[in-house]
C-alpha atoms as a PDB file:
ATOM      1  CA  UNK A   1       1.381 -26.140 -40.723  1.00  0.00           C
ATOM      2  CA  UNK A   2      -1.925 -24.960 -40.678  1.00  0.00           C
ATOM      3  CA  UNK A   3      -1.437 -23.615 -37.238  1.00  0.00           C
ATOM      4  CA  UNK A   4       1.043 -21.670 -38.518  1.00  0.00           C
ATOM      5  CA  UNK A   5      -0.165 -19.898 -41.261  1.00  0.00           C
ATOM      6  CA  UNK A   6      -3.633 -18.339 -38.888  1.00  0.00           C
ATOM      7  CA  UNK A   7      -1.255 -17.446 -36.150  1.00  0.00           C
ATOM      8  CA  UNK A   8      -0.551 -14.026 -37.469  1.00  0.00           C
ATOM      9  CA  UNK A   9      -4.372 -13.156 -38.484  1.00  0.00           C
ATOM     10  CA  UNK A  10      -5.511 -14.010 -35.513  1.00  0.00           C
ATOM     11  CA  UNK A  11      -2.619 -12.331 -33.065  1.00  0.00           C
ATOM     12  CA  UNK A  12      -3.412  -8.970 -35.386  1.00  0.00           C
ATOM     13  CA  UNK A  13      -7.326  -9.282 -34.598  1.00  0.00           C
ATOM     14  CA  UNK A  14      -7.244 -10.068 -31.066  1.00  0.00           C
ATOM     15  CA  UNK A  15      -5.038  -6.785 -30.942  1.00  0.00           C
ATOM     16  CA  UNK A  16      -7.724  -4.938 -32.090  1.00  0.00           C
ATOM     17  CA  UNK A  17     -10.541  -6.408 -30.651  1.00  0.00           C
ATOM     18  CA  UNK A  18      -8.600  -6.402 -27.327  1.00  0.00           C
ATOM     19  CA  UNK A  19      -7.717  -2.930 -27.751  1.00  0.00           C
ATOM     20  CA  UNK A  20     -10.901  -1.549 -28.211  1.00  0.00           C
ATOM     21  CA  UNK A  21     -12.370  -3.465 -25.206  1.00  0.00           C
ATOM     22  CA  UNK A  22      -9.679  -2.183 -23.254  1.00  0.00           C
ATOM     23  CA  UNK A  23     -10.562   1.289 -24.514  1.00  0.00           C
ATOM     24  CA  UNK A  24     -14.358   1.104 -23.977  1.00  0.00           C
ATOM     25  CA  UNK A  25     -13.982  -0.242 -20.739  1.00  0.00           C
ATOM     26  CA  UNK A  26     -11.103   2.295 -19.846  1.00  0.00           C
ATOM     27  CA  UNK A  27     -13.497   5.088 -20.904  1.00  0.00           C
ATOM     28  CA  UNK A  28     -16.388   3.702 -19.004  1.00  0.00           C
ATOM     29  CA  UNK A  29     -14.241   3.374 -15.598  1.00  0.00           C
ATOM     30  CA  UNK A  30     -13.206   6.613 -16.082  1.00  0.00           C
ATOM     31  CA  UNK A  31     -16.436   7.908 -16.463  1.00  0.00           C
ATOM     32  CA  UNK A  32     -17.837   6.672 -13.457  1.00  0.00           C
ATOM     33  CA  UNK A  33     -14.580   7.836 -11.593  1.00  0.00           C
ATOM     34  CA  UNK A  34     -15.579  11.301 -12.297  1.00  0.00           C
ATOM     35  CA  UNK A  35     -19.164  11.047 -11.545  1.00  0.00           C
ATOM     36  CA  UNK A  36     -18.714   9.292  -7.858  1.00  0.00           C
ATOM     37  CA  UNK A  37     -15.767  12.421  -7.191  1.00  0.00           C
ATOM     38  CA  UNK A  38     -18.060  15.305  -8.394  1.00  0.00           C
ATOM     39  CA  UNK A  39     -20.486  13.492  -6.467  1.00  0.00           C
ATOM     40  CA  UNK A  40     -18.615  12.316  -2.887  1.00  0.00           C
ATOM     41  CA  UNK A  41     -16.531  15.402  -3.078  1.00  0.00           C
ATOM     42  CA  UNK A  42     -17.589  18.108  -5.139  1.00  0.00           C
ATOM     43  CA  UNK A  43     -19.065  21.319  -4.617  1.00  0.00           C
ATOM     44  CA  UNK A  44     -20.551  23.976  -6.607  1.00  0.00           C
ATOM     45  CA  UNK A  45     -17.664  26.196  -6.612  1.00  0.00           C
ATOM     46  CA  UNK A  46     -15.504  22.941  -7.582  1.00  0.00           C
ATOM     47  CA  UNK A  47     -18.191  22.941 -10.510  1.00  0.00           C
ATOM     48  CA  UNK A  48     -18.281  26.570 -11.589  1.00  0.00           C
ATOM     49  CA  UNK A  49     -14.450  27.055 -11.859  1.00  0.00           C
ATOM     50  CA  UNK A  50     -13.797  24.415 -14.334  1.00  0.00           C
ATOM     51  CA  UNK A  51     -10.217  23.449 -14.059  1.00  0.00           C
ATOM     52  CA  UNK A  52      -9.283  25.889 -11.152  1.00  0.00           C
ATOM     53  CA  UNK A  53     -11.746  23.590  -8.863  1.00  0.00           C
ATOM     54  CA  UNK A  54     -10.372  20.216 -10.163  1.00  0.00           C
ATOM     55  CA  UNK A  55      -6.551  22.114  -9.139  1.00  0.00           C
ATOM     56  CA  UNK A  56      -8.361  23.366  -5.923  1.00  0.00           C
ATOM     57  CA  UNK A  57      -9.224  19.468  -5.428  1.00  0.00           C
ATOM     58  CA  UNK A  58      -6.055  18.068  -6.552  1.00  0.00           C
ATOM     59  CA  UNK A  59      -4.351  20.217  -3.692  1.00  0.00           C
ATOM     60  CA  UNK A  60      -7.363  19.199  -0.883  1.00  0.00           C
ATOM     61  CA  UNK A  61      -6.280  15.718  -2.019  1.00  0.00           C
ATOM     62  CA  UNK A  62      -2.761  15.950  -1.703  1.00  0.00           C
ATOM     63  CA  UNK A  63      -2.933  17.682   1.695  1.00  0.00           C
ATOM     64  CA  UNK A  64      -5.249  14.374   2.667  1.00  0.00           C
ATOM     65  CA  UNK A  65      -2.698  12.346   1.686  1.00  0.00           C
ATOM     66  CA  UNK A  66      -0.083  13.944   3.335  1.00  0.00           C
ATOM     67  CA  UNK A  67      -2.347  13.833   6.283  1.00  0.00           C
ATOM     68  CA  UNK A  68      -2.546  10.149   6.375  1.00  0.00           C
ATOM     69  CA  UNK A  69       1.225   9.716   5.814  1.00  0.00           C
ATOM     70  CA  UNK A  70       1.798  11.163   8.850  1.00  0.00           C
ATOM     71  CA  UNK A  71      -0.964   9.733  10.586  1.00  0.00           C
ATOM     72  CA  UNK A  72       0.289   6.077   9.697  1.00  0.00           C
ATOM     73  CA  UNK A  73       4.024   6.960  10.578  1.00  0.00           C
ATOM     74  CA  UNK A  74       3.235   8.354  13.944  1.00  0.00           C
ATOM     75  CA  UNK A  75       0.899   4.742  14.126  1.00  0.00           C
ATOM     76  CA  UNK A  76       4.322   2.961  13.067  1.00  0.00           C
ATOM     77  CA  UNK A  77       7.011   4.755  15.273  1.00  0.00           C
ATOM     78  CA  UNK A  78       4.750   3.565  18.604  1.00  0.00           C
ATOM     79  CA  UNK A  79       4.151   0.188  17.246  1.00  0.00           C
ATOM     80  CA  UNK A  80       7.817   0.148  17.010  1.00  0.00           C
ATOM     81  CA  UNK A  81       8.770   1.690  20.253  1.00  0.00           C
ATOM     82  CA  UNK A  82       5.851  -0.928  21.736  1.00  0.00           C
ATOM     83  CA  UNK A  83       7.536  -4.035  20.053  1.00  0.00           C
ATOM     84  CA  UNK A  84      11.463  -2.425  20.937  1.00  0.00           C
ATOM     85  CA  UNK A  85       9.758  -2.698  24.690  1.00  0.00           C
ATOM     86  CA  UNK A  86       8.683  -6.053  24.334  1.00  0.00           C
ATOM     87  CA  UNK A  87      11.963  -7.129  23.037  1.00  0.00           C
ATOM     88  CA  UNK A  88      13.906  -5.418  26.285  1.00  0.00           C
ATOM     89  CA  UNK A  89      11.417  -6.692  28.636  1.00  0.00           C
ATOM     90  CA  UNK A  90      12.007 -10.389  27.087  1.00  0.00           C
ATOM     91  CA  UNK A  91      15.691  -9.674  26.951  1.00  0.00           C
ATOM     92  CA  UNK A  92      15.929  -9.304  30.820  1.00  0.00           C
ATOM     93  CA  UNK A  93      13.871 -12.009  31.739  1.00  0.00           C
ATOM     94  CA  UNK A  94      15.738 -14.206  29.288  1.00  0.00           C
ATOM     95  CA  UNK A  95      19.556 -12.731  31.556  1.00  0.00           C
ATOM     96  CA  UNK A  96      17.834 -13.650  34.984  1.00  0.00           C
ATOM     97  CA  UNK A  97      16.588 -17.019  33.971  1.00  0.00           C
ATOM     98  CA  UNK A  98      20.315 -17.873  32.869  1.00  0.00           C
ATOM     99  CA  UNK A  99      21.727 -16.498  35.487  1.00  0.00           C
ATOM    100  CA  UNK A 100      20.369 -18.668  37.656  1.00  0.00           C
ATOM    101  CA  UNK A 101      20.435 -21.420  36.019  1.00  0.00           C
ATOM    102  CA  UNK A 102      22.544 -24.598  37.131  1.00  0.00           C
ATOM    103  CA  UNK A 103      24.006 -24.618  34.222  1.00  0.00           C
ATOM    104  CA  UNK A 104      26.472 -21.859  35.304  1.00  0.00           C
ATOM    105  CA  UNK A 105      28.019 -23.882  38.127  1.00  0.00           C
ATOM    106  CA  UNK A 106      28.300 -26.918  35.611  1.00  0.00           C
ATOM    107  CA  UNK A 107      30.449 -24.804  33.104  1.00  0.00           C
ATOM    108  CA  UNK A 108      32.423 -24.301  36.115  1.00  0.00           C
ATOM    109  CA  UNK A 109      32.992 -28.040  36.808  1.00  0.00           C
ATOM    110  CA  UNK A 110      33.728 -28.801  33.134  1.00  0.00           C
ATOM    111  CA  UNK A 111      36.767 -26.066  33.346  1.00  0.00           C
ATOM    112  CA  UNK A 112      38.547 -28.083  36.659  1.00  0.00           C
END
């Protein structure tokens, strides 16, 4: 019964206690997030403009992206066209090997 009664105290503080951990570390992520894109990326016109750069970046960055989209579809259409290939090249050597099989005639025998 015991168990009982400290179940709801202690659901209510590991709410809060795990909330604000989740904040402070959310915060500090995001922090150093910033930092290492101002840093990587950034340049001083990106800095100056304020929220026109971090626009000006978001559009750089979704041209990148779109970038290597393509990039990996092209990659995906010839690995496809490779394996479709493989598959036809397979495919014929599979016919002639049962074409000349013996087991052709035998089908033959089992039908008299």
């Amino acid at each position: 019964m015991s168990q009982k009664d400290g179940f709801g105290s202690g659901f209510l503080l590991g709410t809060i206690v795990g909330g604000v951990v989740g904040g402070i570390l959310g915060t500090v992520l995001a922090s150093r997030r910033e930092r290492a894109e101002t840093e990587d990326g950034g340049n001083s016109d990106d800095l100056e403009m304020g929220k026109g750069g971090t626009r000006r970046k978001q559009m750089k960055s979704a041209v990148s992206q779109d970038l290597a989209m393509e990039t990996a579809r092209r990659s995906l259409e010839d690995k496809i066209a490779q394996l479709n290939a493989t598959i036809d090249d397979v495919r014929e050597q599979l016919n002639s090997v049962n074409s000349s099989s013996p087991g052709s005639s035998q089908s033959s025998l089992i039908q008299e």
